[in-house]
N, C-alpha and C. Protein backbone atom coordinates (compact mmCIF):
# COMPACT_ATOMS: atom_id res chain seq x y z
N UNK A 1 31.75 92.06 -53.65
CA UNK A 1 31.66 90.61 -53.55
C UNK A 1 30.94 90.23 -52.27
N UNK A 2 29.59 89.15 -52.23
CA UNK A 2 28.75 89.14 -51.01
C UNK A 2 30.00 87.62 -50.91
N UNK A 3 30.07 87.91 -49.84
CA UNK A 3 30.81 86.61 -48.81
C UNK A 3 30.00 85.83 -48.19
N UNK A 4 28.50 86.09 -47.72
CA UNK A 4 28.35 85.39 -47.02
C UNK A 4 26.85 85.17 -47.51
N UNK A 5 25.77 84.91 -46.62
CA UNK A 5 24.50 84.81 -47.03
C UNK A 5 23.25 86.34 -47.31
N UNK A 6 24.10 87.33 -47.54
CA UNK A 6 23.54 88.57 -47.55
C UNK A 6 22.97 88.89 -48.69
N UNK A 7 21.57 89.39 -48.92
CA UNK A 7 20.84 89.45 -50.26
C UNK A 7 21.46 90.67 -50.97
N UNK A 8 21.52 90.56 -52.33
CA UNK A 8 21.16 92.01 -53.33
C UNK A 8 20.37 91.92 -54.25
N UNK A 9 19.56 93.43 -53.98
CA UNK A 9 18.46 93.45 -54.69
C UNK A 9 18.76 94.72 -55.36
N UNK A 10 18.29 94.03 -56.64
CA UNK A 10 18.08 94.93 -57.78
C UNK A 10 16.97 95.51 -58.56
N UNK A 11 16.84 96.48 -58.54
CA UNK A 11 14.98 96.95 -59.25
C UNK A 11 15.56 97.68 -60.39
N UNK A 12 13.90 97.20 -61.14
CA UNK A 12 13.64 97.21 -62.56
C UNK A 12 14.24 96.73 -63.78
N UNK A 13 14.75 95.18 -63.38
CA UNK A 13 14.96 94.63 -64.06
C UNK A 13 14.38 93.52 -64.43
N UNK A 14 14.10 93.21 -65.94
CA UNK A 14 13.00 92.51 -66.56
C UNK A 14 12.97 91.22 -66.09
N UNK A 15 12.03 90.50 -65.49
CA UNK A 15 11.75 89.31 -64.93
C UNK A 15 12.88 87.99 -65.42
N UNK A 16 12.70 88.18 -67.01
CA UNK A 16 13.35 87.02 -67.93
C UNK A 16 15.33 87.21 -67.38
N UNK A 17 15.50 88.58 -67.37
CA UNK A 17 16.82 89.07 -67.10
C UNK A 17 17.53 88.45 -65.69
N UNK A 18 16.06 88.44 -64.48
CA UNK A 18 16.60 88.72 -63.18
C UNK A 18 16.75 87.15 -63.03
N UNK A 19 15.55 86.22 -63.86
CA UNK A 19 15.73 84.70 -63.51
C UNK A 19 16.98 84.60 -64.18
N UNK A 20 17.92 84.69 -65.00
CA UNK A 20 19.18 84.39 -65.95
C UNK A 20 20.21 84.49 -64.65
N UNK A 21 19.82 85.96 -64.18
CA UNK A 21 20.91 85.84 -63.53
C UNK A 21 21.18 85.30 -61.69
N UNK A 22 19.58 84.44 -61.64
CA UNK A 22 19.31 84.11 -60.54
C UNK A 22 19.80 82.80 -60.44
N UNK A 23 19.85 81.92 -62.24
CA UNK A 23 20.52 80.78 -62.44
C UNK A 23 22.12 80.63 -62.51
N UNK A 24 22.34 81.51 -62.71
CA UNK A 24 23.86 82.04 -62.80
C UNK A 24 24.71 81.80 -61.60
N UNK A 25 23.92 82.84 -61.21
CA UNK A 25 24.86 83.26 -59.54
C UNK A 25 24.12 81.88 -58.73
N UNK A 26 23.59 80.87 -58.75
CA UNK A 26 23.26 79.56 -58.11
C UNK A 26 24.13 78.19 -58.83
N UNK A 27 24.56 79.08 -59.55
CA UNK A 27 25.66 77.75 -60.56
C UNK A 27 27.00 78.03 -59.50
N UNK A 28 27.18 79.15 -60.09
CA UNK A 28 28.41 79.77 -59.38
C UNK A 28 28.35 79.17 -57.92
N UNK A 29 27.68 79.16 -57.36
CA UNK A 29 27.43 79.52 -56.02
C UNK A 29 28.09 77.42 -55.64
N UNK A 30 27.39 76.78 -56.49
CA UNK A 30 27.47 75.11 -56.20
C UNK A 30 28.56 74.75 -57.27
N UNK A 31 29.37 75.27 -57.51
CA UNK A 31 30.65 75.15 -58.59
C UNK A 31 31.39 75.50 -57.00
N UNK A 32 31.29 76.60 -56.39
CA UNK A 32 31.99 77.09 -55.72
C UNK A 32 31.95 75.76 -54.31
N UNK A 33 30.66 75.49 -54.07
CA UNK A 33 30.76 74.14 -53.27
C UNK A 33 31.39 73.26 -53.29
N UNK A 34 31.16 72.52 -54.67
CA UNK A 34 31.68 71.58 -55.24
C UNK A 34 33.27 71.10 -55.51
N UNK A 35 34.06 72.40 -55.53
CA UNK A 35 35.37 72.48 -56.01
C UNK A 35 35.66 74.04 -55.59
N UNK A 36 36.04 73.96 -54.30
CA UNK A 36 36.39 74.92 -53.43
C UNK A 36 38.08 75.18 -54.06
N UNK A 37 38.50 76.55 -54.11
CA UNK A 37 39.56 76.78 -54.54
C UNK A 37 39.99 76.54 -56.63
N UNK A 38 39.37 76.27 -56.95
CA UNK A 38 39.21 76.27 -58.41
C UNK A 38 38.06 77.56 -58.79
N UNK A 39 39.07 78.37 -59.49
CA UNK A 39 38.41 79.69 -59.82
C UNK A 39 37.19 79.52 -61.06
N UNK A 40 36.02 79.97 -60.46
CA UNK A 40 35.10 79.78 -61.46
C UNK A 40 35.45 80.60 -62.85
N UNK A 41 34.97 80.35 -63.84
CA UNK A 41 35.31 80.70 -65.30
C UNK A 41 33.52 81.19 -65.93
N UNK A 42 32.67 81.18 -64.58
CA UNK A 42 31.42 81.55 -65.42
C UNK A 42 31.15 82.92 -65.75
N UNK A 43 32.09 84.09 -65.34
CA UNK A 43 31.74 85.32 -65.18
C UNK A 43 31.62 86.19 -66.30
N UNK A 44 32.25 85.43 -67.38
CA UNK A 44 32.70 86.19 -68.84
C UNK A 44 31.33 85.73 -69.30
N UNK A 45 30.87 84.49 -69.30
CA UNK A 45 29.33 84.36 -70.03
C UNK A 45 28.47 85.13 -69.58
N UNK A 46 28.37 85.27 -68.69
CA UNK A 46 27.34 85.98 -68.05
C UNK A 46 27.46 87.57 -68.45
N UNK A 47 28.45 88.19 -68.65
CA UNK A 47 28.64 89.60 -69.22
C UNK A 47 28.39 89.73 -70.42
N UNK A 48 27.75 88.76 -71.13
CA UNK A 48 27.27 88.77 -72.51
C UNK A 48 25.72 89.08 -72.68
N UNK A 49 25.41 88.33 -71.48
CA UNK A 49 23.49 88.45 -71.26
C UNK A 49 23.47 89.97 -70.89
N UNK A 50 24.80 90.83 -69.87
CA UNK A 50 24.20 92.00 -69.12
C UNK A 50 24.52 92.89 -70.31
N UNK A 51 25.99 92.60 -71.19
CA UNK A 51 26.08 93.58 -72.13
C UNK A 51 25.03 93.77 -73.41
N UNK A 52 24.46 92.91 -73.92
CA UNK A 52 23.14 92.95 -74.50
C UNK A 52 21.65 93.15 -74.51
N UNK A 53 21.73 93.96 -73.46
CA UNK A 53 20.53 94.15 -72.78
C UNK A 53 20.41 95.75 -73.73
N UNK A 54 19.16 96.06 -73.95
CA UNK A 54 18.85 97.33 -75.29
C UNK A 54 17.83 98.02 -73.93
């Protein structure tokens, strides 16, 4: 779990894949702003895009 402003980078993953999950983790990120202490619920959608990946 990054806590703070520290990057992770991931290689060789398909452009269309890396923007999904660049929108994702920036939802999360202003959910988490927005309503500090209310546990986000986005994490299960998002394991649908990584588990379908061929």
């Amino acid at each position: 779990t990054l806590k703070d402003t520290s990057f992770l980078t991931i290689d060789k993953v398909p452009f269309k894949d890396a923007n999904e999950m660049r929108m994702y983790l920036d939802a999360v990120h202003q959910d988490r702003v927005h309503t500090a202490g209310k546990p986000s619920q986005g994490s299960g959608s998002f394991g649908g895009v990584l588990g379908s990946r061929t």
